[in-house]
PDB file of N, CA and C in Angstrom:
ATOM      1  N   UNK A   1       0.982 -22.941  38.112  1.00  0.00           N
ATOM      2  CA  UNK A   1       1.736 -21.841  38.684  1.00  0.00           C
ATOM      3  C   UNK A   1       2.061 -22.189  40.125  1.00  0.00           C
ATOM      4  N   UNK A   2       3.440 -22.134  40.704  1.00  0.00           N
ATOM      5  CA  UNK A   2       3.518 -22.333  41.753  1.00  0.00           C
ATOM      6  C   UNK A   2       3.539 -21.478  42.855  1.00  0.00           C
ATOM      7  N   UNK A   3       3.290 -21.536  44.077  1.00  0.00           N
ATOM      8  CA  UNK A   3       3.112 -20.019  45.145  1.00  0.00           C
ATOM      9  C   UNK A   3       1.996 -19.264  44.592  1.00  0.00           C
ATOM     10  N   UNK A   4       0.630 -19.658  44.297  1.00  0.00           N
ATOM     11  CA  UNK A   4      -0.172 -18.458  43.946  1.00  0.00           C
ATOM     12  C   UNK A   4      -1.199 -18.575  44.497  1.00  0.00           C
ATOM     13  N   UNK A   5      -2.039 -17.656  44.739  1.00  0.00           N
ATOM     14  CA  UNK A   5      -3.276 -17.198  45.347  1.00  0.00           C
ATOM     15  C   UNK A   5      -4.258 -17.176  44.460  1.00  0.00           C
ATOM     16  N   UNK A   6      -6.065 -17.468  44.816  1.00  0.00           N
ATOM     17  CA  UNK A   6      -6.613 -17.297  44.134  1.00  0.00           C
ATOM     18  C   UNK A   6      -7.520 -15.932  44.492  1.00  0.00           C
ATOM     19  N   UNK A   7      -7.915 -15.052  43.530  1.00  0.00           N
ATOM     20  CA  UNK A   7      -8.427 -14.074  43.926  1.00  0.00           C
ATOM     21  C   UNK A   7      -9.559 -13.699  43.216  1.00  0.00           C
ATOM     22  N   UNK A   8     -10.521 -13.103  43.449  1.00  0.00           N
ATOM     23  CA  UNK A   8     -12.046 -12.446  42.722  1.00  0.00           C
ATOM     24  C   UNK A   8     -11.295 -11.434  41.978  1.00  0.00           C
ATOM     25  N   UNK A   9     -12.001 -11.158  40.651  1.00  0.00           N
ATOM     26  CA  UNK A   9     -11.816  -9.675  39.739  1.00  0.00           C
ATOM     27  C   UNK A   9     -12.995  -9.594  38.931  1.00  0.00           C
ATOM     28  N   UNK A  10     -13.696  -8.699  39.340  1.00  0.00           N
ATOM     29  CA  UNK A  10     -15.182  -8.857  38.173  1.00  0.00           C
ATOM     30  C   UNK A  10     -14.610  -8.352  36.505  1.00  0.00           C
ATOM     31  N   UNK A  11     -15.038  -9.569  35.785  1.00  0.00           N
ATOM     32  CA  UNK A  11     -14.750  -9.167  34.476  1.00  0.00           C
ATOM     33  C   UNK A  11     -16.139  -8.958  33.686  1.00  0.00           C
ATOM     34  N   UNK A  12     -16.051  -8.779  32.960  1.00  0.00           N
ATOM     35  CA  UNK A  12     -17.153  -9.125  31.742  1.00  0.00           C
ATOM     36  C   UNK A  12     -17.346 -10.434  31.407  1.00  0.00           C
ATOM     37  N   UNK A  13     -18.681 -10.748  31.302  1.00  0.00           N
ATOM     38  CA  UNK A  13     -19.447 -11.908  30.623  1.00  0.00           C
ATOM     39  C   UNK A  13     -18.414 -12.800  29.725  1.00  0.00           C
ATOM     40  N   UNK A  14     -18.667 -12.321  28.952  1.00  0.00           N
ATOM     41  CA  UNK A  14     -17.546 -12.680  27.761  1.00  0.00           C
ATOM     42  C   UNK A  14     -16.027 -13.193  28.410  1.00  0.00           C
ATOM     43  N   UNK A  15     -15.678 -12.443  28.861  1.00  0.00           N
ATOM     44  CA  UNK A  15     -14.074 -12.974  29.294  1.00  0.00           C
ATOM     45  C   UNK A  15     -14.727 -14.186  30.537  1.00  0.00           C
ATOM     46  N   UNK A  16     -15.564 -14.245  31.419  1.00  0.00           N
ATOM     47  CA  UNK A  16     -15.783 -14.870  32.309  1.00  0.00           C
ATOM     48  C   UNK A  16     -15.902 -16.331  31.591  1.00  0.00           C
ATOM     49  N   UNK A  17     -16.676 -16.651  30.298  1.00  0.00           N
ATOM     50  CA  UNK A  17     -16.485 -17.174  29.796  1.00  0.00           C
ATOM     51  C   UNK A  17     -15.418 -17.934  28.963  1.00  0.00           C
ATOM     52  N   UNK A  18     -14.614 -16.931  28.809  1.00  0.00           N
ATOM     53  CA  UNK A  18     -13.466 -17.150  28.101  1.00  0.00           C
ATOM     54  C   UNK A  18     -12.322 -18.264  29.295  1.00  0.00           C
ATOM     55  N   UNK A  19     -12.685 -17.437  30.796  1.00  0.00           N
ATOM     56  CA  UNK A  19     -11.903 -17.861  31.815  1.00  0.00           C
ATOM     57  C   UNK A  19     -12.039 -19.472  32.322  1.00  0.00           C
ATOM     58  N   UNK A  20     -13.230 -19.725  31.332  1.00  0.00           N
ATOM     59  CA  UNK A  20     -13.309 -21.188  32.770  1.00  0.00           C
ATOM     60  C   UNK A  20     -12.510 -22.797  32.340  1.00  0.00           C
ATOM     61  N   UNK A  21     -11.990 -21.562  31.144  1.00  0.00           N
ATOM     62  CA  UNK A  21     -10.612 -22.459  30.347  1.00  0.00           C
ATOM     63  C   UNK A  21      -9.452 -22.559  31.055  1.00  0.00           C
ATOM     64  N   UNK A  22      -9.100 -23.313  32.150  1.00  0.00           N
ATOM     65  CA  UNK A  22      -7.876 -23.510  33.053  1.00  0.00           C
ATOM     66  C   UNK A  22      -6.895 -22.937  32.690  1.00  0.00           C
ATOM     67  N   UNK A  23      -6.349 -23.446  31.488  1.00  0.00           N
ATOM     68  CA  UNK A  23      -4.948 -23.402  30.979  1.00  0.00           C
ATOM     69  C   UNK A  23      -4.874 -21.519  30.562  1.00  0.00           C
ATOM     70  N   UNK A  24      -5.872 -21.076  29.982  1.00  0.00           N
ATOM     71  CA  UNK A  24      -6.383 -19.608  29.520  1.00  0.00           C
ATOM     72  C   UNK A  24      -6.089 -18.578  31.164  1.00  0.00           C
ATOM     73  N   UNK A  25      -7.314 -19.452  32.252  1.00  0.00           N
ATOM     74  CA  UNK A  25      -6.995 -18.808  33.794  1.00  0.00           C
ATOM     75  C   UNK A  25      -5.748 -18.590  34.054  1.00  0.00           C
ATOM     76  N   UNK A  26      -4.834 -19.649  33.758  1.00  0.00           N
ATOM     77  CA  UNK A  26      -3.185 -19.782  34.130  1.00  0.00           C
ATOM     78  C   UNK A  26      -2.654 -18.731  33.784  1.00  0.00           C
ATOM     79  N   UNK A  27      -2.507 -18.288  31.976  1.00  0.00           N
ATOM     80  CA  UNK A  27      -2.078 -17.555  31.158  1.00  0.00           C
ATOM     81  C   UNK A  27      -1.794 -16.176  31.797  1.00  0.00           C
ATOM     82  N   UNK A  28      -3.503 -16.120  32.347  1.00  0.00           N
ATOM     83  CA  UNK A  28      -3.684 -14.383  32.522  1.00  0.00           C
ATOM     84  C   UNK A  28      -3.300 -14.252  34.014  1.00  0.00           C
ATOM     85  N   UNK A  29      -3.346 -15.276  34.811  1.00  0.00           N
ATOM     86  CA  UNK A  29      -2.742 -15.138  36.492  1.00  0.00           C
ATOM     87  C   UNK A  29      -1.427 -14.639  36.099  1.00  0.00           C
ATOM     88  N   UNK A  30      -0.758 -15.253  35.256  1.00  0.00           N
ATOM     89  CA  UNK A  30       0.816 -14.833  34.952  1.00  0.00           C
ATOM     90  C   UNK A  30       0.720 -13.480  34.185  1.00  0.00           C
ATOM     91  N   UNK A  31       0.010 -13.208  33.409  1.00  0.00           N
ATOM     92  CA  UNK A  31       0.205 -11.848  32.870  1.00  0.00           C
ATOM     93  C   UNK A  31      -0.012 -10.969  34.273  1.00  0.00           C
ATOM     94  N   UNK A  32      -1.267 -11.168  34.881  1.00  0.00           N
ATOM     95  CA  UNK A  32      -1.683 -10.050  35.724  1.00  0.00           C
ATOM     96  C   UNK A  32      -0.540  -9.739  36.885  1.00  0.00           C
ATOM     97  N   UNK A  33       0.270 -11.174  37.338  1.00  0.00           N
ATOM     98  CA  UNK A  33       0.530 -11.727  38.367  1.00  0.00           C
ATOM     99  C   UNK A  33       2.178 -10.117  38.053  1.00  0.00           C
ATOM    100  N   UNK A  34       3.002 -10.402  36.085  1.00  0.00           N
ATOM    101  CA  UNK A  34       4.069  -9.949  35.995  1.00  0.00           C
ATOM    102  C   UNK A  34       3.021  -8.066  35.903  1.00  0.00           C
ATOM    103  N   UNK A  35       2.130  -7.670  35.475  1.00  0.00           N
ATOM    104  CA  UNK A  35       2.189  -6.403  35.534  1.00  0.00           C
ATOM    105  C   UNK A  35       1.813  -5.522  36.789  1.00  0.00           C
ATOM    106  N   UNK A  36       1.526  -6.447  37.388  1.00  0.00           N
ATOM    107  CA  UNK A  36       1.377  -5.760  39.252  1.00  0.00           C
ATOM    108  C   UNK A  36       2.773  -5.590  39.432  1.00  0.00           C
ATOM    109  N   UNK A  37       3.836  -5.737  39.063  1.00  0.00           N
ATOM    110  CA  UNK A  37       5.013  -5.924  39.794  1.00  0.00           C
ATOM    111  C   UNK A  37       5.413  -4.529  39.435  1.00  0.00           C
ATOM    112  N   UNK A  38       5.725  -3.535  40.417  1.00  0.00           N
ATOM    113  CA  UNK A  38       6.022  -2.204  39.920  1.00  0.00           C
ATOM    114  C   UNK A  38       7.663  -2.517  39.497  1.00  0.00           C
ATOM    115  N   UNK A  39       8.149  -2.716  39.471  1.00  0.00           N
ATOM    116  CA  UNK A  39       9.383  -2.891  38.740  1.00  0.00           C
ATOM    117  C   UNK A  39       9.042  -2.598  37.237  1.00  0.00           C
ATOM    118  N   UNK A  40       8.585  -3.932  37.004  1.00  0.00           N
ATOM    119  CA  UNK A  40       8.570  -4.739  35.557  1.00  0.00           C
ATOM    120  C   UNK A  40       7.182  -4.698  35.006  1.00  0.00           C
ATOM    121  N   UNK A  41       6.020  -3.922  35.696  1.00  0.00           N
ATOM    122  CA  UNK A  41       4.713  -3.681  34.871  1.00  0.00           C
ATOM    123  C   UNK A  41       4.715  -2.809  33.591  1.00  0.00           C
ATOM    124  N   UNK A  42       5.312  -1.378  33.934  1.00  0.00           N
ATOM    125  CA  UNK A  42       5.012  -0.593  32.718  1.00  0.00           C
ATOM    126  C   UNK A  42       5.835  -1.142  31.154  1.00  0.00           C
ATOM    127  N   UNK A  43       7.440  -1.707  31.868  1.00  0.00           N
ATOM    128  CA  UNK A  43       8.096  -1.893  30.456  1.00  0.00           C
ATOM    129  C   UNK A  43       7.518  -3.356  30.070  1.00  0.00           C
ATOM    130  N   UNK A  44       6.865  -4.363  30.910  1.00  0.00           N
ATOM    131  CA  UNK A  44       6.355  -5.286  29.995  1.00  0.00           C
ATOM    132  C   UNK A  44       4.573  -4.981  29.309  1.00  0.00           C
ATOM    133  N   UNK A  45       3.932  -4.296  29.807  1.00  0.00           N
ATOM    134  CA  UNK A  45       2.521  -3.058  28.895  1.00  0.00           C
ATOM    135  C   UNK A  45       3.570  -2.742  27.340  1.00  0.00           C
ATOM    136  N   UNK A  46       4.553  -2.063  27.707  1.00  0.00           N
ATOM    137  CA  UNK A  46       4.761  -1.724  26.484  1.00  0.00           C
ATOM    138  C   UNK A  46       5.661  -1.800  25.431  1.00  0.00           C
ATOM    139  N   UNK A  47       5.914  -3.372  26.224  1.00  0.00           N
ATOM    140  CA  UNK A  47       7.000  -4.306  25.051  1.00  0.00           C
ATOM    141  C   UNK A  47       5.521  -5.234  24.343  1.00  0.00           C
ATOM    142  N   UNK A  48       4.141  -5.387  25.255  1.00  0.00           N
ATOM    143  CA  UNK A  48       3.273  -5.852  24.340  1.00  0.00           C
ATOM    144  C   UNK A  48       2.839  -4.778  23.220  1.00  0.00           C
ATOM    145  N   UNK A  49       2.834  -3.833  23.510  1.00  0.00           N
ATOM    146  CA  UNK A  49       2.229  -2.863  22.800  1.00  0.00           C
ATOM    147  C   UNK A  49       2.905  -2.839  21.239  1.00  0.00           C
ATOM    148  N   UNK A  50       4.525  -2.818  21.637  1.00  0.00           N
ATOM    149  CA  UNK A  50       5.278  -2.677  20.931  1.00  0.00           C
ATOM    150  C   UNK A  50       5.281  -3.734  19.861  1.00  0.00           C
ATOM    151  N   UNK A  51       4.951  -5.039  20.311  1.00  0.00           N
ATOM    152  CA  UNK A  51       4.868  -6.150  19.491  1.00  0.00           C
ATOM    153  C   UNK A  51       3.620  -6.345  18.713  1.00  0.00           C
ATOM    154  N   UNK A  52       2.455  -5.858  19.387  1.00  0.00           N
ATOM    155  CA  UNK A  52       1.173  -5.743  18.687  1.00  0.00           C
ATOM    156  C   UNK A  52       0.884  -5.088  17.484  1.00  0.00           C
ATOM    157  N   UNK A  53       1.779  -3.506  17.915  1.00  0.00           N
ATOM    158  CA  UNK A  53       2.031  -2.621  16.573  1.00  0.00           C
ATOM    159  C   UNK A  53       2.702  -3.100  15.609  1.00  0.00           C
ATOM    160  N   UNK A  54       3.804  -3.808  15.962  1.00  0.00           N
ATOM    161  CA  UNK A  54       5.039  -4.533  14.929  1.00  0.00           C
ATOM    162  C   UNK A  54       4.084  -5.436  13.885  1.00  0.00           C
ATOM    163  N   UNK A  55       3.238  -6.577  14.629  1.00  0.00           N
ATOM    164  CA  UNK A  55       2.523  -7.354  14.688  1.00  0.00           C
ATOM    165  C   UNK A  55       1.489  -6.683  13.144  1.00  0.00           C
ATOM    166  N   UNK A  56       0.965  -5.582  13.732  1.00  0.00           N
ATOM    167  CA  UNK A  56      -0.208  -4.975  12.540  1.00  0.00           C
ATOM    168  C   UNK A  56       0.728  -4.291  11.646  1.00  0.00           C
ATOM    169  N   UNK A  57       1.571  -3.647  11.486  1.00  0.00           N
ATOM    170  CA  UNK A  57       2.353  -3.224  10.808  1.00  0.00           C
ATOM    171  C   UNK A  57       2.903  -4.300   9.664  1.00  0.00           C
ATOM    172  N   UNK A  58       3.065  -5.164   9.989  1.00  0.00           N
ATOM    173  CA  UNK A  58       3.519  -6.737   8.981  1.00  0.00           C
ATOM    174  C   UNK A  58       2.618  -6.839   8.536  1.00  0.00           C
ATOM    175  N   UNK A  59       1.269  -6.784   9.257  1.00  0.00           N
ATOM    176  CA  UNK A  59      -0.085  -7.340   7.759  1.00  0.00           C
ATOM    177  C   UNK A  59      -0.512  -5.846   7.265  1.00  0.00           C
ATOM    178  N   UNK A  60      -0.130  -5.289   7.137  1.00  0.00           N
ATOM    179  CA  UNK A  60      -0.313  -4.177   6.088  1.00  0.00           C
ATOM    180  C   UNK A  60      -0.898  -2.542   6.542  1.00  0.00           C
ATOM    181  N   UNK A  61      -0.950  -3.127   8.205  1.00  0.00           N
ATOM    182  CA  UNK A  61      -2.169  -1.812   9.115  1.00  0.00           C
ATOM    183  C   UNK A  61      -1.026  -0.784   9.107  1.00  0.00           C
ATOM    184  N   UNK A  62      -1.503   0.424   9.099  1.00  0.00           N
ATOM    185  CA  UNK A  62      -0.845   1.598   9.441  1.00  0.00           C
ATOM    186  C   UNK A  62      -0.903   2.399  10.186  1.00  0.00           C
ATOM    187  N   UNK A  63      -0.101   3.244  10.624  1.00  0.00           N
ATOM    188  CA  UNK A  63      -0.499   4.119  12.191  1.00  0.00           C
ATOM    189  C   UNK A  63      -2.128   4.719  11.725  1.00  0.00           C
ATOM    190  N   UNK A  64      -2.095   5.460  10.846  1.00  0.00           N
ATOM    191  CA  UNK A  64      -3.590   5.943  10.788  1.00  0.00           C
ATOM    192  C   UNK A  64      -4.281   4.738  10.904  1.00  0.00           C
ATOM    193  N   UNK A  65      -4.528   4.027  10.343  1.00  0.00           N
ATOM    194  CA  UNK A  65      -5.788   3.020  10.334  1.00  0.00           C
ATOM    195  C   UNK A  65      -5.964   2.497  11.297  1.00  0.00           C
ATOM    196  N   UNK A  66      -4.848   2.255  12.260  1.00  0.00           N
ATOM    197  CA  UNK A  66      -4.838   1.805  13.894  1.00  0.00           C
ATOM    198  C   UNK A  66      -5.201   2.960  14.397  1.00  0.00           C
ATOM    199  N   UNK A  67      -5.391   3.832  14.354  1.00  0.00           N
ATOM    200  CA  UNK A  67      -5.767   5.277  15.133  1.00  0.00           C
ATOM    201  C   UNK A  67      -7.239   5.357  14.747  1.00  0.00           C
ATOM    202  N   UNK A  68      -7.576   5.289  13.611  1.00  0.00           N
ATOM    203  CA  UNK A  68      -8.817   5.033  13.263  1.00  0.00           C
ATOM    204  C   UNK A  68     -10.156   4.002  13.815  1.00  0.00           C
ATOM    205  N   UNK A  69      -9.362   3.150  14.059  1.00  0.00           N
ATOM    206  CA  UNK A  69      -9.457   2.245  14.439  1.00  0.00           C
ATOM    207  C   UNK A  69      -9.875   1.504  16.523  1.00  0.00           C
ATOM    208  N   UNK A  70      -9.062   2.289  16.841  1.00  0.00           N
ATOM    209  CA  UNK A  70      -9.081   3.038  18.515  1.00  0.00           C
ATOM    210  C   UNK A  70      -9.931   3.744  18.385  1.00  0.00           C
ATOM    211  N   UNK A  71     -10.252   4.904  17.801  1.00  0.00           N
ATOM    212  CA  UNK A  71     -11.397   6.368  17.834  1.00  0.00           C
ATOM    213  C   UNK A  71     -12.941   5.707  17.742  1.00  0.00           C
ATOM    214  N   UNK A  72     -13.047   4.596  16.457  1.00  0.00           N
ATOM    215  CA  UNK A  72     -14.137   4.522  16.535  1.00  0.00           C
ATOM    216  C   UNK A  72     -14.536   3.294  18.317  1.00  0.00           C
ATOM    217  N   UNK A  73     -13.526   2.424  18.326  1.00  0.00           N
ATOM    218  CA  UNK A  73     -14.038   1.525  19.399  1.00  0.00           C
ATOM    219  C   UNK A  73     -13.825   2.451  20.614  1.00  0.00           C
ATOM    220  N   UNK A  74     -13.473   3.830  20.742  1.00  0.00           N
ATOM    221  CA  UNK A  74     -13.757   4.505  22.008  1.00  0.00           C
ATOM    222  C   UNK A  74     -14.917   5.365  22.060  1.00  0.00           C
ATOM    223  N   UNK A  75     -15.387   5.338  20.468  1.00  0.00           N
ATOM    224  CA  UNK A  75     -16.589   5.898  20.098  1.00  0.00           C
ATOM    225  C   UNK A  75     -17.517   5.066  20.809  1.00  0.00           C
ATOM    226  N   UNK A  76     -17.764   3.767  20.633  1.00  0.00           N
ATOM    227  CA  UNK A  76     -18.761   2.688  20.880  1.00  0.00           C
ATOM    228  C   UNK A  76     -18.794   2.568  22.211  1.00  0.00           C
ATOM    229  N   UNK A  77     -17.480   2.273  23.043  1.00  0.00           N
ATOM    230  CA  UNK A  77     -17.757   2.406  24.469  1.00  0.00           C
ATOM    231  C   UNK A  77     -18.423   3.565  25.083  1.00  0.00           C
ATOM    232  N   UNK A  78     -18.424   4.548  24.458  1.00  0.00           N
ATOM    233  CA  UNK A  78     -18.753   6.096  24.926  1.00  0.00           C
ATOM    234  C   UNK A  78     -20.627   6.221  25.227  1.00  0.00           C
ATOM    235  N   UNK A  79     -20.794   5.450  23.960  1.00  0.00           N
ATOM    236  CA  UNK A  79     -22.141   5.631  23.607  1.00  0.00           C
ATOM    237  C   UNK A  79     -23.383   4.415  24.304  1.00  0.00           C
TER     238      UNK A  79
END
């Protein structure tokens, strides 16, 4: 990436791990780098969103079962 800064963000274990994969670090500097940009943050959140749903929708998931699906993993964080 060219012109960039390096900066601290406490993540979770798991992703910290996930991070010390260069090419992976790169990936998400550029994701984080395009949704800070108040312009272009919210409509690129929810052109992923949009593709994720598209995405589960092709292998067979359905709005309920994706809703189902959210409830219980906000269940688990809760608890």
């Amino acid at each position: 990436m060219d012109d960039t800064v390096e900066v601290m963000i406490p993540v979770a274990p798991e992703a910290a791990a996930v991070l010390r994969d260069a090419r992976k670090r790169e990936a998400v500097g550029r994701v984080v780098s395009r949704l800070l940009r108040p312009d272009q943050g919210k409509a690129l959140v929810l052109d992923v969103m949009e593709r994720l749903s598209a995405d589960a929708r092709a292998k067979g998931l359905t709005d309920q079962m994706l809703e189902e699906e959210l409830t219980a993993y906000n269940a688990e964080r809760r608890s």
